[in-house]
Each structure stands twice: as structure tokens, then as C-alpha cells.
Protein backbone atom coordinates (compact mmCIF):
# COMPACT_ATOMS: atom_id res chain seq x y z
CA UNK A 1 0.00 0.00 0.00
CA UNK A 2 0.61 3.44 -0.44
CA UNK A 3 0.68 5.14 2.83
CA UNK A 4 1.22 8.97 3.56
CA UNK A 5 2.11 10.16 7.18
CA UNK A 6 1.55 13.23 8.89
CA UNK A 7 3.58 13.94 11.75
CA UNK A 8 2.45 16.47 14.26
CA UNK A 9 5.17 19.81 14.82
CA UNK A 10 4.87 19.54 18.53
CA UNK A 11 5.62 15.47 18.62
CA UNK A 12 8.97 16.89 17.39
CA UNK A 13 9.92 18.62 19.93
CA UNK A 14 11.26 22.44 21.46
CA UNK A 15 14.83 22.84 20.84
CA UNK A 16 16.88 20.78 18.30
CA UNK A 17 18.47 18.85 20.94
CA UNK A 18 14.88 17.55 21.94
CA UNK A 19 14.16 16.83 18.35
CA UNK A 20 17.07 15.07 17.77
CA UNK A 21 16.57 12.48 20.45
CA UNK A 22 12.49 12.43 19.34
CA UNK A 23 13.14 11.33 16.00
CA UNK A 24 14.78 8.33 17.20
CA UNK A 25 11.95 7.08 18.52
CA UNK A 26 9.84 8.49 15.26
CA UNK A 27 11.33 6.32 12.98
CA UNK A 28 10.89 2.80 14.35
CA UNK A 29 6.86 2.82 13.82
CA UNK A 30 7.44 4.37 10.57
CA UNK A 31 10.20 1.64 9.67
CA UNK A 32 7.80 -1.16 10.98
CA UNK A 33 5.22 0.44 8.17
CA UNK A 34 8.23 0.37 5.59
CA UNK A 35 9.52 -3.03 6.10
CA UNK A 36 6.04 -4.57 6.03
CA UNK A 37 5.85 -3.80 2.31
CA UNK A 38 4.32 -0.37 2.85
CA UNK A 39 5.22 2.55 0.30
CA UNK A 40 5.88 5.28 3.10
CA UNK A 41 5.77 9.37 2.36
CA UNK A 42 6.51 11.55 5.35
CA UNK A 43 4.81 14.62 5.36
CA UNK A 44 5.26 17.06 9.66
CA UNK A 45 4.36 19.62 10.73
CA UNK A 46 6.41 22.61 12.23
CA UNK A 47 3.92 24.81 14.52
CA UNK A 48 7.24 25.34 17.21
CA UNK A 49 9.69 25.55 15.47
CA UNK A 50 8.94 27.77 12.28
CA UNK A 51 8.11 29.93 15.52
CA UNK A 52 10.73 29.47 17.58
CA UNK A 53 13.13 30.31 13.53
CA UNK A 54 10.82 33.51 13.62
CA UNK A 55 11.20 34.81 17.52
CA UNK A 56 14.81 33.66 17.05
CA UNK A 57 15.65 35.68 14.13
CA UNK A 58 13.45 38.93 15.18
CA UNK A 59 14.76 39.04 18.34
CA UNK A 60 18.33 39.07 16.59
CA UNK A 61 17.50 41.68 14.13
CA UNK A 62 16.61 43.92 17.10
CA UNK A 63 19.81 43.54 18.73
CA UNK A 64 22.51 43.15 16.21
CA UNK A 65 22.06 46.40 13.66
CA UNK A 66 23.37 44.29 10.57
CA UNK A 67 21.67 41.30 11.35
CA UNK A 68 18.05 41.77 8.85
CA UNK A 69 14.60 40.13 9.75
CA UNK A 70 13.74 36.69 7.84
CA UNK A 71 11.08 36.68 6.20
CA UNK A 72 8.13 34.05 7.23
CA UNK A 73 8.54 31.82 4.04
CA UNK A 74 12.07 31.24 4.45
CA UNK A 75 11.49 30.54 8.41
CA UNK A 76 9.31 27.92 6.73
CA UNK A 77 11.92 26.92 4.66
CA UNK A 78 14.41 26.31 7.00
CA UNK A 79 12.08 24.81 9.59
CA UNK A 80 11.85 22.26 6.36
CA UNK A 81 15.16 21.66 6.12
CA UNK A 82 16.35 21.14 9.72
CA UNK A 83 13.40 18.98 10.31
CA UNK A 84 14.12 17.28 7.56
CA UNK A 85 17.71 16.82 8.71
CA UNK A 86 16.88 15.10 11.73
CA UNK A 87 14.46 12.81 10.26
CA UNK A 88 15.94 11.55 7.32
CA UNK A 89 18.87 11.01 9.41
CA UNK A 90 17.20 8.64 12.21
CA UNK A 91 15.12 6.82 9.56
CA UNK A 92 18.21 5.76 7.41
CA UNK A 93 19.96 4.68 10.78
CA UNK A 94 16.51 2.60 11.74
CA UNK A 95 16.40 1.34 8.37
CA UNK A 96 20.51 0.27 8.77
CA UNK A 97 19.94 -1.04 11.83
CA UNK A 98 17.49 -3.21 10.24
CA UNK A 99 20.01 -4.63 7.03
CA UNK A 100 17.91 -2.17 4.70
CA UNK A 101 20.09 0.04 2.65
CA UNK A 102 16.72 2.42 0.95
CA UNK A 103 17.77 5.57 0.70
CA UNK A 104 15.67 8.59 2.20
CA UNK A 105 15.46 11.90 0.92
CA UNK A 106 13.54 15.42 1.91
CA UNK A 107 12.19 17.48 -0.70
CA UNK A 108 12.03 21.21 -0.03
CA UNK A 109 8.35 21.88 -0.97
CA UNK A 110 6.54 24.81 -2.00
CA UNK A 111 2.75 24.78 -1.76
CA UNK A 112 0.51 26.88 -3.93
CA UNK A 113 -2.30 28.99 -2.27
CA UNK A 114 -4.74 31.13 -3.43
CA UNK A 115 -3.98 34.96 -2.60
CA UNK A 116 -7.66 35.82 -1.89
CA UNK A 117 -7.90 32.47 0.45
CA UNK A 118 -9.91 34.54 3.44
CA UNK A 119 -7.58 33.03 5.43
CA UNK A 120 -5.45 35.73 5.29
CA UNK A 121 -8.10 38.04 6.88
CA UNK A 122 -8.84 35.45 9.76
CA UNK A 123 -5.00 34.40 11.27
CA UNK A 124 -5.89 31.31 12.85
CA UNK A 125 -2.75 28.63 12.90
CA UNK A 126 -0.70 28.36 16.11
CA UNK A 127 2.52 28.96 15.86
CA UNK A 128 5.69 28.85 18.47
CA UNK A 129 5.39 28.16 22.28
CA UNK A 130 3.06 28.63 24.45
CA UNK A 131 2.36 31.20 26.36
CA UNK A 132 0.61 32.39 29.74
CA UNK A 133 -2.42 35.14 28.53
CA UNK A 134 -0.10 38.05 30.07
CA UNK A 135 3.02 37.08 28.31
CA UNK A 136 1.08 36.22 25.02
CA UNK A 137 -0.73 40.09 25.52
CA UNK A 138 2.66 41.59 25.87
CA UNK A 139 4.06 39.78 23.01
CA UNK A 140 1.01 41.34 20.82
CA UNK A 141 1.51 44.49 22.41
CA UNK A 142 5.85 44.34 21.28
CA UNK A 143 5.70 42.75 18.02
CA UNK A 144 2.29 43.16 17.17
CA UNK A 145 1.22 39.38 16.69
CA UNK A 146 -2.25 38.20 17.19
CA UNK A 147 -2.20 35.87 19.68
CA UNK A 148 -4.96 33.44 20.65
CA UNK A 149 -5.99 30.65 23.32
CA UNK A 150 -4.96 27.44 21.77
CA UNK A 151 -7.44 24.42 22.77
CA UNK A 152 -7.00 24.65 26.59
CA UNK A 153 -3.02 24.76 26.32
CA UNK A 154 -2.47 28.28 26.70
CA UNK A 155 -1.50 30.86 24.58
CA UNK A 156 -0.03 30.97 21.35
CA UNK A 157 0.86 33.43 18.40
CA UNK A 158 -1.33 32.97 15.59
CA UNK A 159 -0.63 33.39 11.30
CA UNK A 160 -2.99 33.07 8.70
CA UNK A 161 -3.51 29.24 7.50
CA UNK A 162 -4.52 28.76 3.38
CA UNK A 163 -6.11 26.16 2.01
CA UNK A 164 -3.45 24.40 -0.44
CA UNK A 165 -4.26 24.08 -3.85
CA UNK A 166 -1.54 22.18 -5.72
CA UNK A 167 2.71 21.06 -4.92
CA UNK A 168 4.89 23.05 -6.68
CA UNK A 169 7.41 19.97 -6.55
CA UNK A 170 4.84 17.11 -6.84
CA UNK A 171 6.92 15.54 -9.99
CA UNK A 172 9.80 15.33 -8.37
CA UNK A 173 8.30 13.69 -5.26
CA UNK A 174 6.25 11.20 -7.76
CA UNK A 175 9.56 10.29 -9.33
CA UNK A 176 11.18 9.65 -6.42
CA UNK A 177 8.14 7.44 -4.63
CA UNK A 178 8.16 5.54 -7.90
CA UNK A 179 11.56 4.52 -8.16
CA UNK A 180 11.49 3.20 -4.38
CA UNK A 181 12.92 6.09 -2.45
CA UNK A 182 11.42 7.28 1.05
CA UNK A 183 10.14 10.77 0.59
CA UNK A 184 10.03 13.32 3.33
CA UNK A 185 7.99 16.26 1.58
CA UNK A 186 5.35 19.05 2.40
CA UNK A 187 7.28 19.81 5.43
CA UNK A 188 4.81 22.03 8.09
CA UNK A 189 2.39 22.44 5.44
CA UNK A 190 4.84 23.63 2.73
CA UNK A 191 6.09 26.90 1.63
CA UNK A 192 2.94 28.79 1.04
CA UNK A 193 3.28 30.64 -2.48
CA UNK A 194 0.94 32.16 -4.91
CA UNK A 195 1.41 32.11 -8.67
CA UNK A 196 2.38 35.43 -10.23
CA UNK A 197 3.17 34.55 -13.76
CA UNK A 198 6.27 32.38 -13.94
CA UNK A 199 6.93 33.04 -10.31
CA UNK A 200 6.05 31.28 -7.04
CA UNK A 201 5.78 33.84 -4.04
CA UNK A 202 6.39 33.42 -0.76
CA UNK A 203 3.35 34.39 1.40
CA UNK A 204 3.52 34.86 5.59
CA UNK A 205 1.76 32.43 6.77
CA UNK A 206 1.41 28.35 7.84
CA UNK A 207 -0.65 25.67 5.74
CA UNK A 208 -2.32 23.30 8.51
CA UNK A 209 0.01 20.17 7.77
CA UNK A 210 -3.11 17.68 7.97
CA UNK A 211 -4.07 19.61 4.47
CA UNK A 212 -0.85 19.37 2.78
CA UNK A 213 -0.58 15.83 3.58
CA UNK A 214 -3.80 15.15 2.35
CA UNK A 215 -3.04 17.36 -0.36
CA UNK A 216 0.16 15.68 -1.73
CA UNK A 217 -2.17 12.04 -0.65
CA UNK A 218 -4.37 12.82 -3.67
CA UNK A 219 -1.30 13.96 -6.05
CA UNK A 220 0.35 10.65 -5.10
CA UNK A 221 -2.97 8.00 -5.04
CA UNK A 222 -1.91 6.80 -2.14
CA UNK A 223 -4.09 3.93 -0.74
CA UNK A 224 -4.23 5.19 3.55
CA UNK A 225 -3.61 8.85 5.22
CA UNK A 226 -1.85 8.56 8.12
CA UNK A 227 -3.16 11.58 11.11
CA UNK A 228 -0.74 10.94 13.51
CA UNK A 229 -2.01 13.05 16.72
CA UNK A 230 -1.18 12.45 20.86
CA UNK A 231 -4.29 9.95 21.23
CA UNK A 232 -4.98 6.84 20.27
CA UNK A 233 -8.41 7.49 18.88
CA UNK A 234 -10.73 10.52 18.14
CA UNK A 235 -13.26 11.32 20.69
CA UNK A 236 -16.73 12.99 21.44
CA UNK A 237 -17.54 14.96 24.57
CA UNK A 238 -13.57 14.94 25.03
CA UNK A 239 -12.78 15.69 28.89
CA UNK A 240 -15.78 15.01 30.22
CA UNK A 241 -17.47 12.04 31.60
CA UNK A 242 -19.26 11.00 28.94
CA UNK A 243 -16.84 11.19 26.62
CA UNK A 244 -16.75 8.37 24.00
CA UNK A 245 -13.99 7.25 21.70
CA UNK A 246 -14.78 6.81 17.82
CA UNK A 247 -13.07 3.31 16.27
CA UNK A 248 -14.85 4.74 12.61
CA UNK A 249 -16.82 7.51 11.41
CA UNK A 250 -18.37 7.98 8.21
CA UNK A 251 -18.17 11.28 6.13
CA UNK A 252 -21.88 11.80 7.95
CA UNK A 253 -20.96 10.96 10.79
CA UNK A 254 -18.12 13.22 11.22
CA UNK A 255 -19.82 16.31 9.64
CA UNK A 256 -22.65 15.78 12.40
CA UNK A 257 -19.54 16.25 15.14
CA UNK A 258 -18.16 18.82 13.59
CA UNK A 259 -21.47 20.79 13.51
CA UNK A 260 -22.31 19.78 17.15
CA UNK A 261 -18.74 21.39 18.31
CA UNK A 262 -16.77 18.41 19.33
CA UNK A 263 -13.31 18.74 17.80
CA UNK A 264 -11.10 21.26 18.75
CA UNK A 265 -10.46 24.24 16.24
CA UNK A 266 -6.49 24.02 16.95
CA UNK A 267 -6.14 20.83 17.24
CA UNK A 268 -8.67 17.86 16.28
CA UNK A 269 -10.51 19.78 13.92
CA UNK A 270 -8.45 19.92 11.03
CA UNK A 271 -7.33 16.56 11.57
CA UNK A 272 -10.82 14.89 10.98
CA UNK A 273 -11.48 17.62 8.19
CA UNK A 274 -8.44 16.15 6.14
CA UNK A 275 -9.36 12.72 6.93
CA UNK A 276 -12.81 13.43 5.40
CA UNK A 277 -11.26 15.18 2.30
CA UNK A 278 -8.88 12.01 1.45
CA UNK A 279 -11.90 9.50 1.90
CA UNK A 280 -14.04 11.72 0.34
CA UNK A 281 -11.68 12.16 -2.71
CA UNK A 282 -11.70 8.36 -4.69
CA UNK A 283 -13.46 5.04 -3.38
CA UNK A 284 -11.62 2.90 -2.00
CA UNK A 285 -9.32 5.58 0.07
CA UNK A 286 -9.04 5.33 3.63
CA UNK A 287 -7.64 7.96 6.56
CA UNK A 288 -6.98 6.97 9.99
CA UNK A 289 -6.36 9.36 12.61
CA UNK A 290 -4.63 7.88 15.69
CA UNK A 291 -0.97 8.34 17.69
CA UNK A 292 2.41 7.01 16.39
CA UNK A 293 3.22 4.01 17.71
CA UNK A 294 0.14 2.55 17.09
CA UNK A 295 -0.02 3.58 13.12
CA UNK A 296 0.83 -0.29 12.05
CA UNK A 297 -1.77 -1.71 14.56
CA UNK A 298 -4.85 0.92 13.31
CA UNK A 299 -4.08 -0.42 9.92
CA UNK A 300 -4.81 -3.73 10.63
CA UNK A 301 -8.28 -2.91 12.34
CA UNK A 302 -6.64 -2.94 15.71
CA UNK A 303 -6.69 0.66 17.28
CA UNK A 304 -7.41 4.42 15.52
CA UNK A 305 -10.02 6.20 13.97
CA UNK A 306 -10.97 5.21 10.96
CA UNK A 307 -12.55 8.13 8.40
CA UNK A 308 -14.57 6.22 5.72
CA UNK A 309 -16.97 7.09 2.52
């Protein structure tokens, strides 16, 4: 099978140490799906640290006078790349330590977005670390963010959040799948762009990673999308006492939740809204939405969510 993975940003990590030692632990599920005859595409997210790049860079532009401001995109970029880094890295070493010699390679990806998306009126993608409400206030008040509660975990800076559209570098990544090479690709979303003739245009802001890996799912045909998230399954009345777990929701079924306010707008929400998308999108294609190490079991039936027609 064809199987595309979405890692969440914050599984990954606060600092680079952190992530290093993370993504050790990453890869062995992910190598379990691999060696089991799976076709694998890694696809992450990168919520802290495109801004923990940002903070770090502002904050350096401020107090070094030659030191100039990065712009958002490439923040995105290089959240790509040093994500990409570490991952590629600990899956090759899993895959050694294993007698497999398949090479595994991240693609710097660019995602196209509309410029009129109304997302860019409405900032609503969390960003960097958390804050406390006065520290987040303050932060708005400095740098003039918009910051925003995020799902019960505090505070958090908040950037508009597109609706992708097509992958700039979707050839490449086909090409690569094809020939039997692991591909790490839409990293946090992509680099949001916009078409302006022959150029592609950065844009400041964050495509939700469940989209882009849904996104570059369809481009791809894969067979399963992968939701990788801190629980096991999706749940109703989460938190409270009659809260329920879900083992599989139809495309009804999940629109009904969504309208009667279960799924958080940071966090589950866009999630189960993929999910829907991908099994919406061909019969036959399934999405499962459940935690890491228990990606191999939910495809057997086992564990998970699982979003169907």
C-alpha cells in the first residue's frame, strides 16, 4: 500500500536537541510500516519551530544592527530543512539497523495557495510556544502578533492558514516514490506561495500540515492517510465524563460532530477535516487518525479512527 504520514510539529519537539533524540523514537513505527511492504511518504508539521526560527531571528534583528529580519517563508523553509535533517537522518539509521540500505530523501516543498484564500483576513494557525495570557498580551503588544488561546493549552501566536491548492514539486516527489525512495515532503504544510506569472511567491503564513498531507495524498494515489495526533483514537464529549472514543466515522458521521462542536479548532478539527477530504476524494481511500506508535496496529483494524466514505 501506499501510505502517507503526517507527523504532528509539537511530537517533534522544542529545541533541536529535543528533536534530535524524538526522531529516534519516530522512525521505528514508521520503519515497521516500511519493512512490512508499505510505500511510506513523510509529510510534519512545524507549529514550534517555524516559531521558535521567527522569535529567534526577530529578536536578533533587534539587537545586532546588521543582522536583517527573515522573512516568514524562508522561516518555513528552514524549519523544512532542519526537520528534515533530523528525520531523514534517524530513519536511514533505523532502516541500517534493520540490514535495509533504501535511501531517504527530503524534498524542499513549495505549496501553492490562493492569494484571496480569506484566510489571510482570519489568522488562525498556532505557531511557536506557548504562552501564559499576560506574556502572550505583551508579546502582541511588542511585536504586534495576534495571539490566541490554543485548545485549553495556553496561549499561542497565531498566522494566517490557506487552504493548499496544488505542490509546486509534486513531480519530483512522484519520481522519487516511484523509483522506491522514502520521501520526506510538504514539510509544516509547505512553503505557502501564490502564482504570479512564472513566479512562485512566498506568502507569511502556515498551511495546517493535515491539508498538505492530504493534499500531496491525492497527487500521489496513495491507498491510507496517516493523522498521527497524541491519542490513540478521536473522541466525542472529550474531557468530560461521557466522553466516548470513535473506532470509525463515516463522512456523515463526522460532519454531524463537527457541527455539534466536538473537535477542537487548533487541534482535532483539522485533523478529521483532512481525513474526510482524502476518503471523500476516490473510493476505496481510507484515513486513519490515531498516535504514532500505534499507526501499524490501526491499519490492521486494531486501534485508531478510521474516516470512511
Amino acid at each position: 500500500m501506499r501510505i502517507v504520514v503526517a507527523l504532528g510539529g509539537n511530537a517533534l519537539g522544542k529545541t533541536p536537541e529535543q528533536q534530535l533524540q524524538l526522531v529516534k523514537g519516530t522512525a521505528k513505527p514508521i520503519v515497521d510500516l516500511i519493512e512490512k511492504g508499505n510505500e511510506v511518504i513523510i509529510a510534519h508539521g512545524n507549529g514550534p519551530q517555524v516559531g521558535m526560527i521567527n522569535l529567534a531571528m526577530a529578536t536578533s534583528a533587534q539587537s545586532e544592527a546588521n543582522t536583517p529580519e527573515m522573512p516568514f517563508p524562508e522561516c518555513g523553509a528552514m524549519s523544512q530543512g532542519y526537520i528534515g535533517y533530523h528525520l531523514q537522518n534517524a530513519i536511514r539509521e533505523e532502516l541500517l539497523n534493520r540490514g535495509s540500505n533504501r535511501s531517504v530523501a527530503t524534498v524542499i516543498t513549495q505549496v501553492m495557495v490562493d492569494k484571496n484564500d480569506p484566510a489571510f483576513e482570519n489568522p488562525t494557525k498556532p505557531i511557536g510556544s506557548f504562552y501564559t495570557e499576560e506574556e502572550a498580551k505583551k508579546l502582541a503588544d511588542e511585536k504586534g502578533y495576534i495571539v490566541k488561546e490554543d485548545a485549553g493549552r495556553g496561549w499561542r501566536r497565531v498566522v494566517p492558514s490557506p487552504i493548499p491548492i496544488d505542490v509546486a514539486e509534486k513531480e519530483t516527489v512522484k519520481t522519487l516514490v516511484e523509483n522506491g525512495h522514502i520521501v520526506i515532503t510538504v514539510g509544516g504544510g509547505g512553503i505557502p506561495v501564490v502564482v504570479e506569472g512564472n513566479s512562485l511567491v512566498g506568502v507569511p503564513a502556515v498551511i495546517d500540515k493535515d491539508f498538505a498531507s492530504e493534499k500531496i495524498a491525492e497527487i500521489l494515489d496513495a491507498d491510507y492517510l496517516i493523522v498521527l495526533t497524541a491519542v490513540e483514537k478521536v473522541a466525542i464529549n472529550f474531557g468530560k465524563q461521557n466522553q466516548e472514543e470513535l473506532s470509525r466515522i463515516t463522512l456523515a458521521d463526522a460532519a454531524r460532530y463537527i457541527e455539534e462542536g466536538h473537535f477542537a479548532p487548533g487541534s482535532m478539527l483539522p485533523k478529521v477535516k483532512a481525513a474526510m477530504k482524502f476518503a471523500a476524494s476516490k473510493e476505496g481511500r481510507k484515513a486513519l487518525i490515531t498516535a504514532l506508535e500505534k499507526a501499524g496496529e490501526g491499519i490492521e483494524g486494531l486501534t485508531g479512527t478510521l474516516v470512511v466514505n
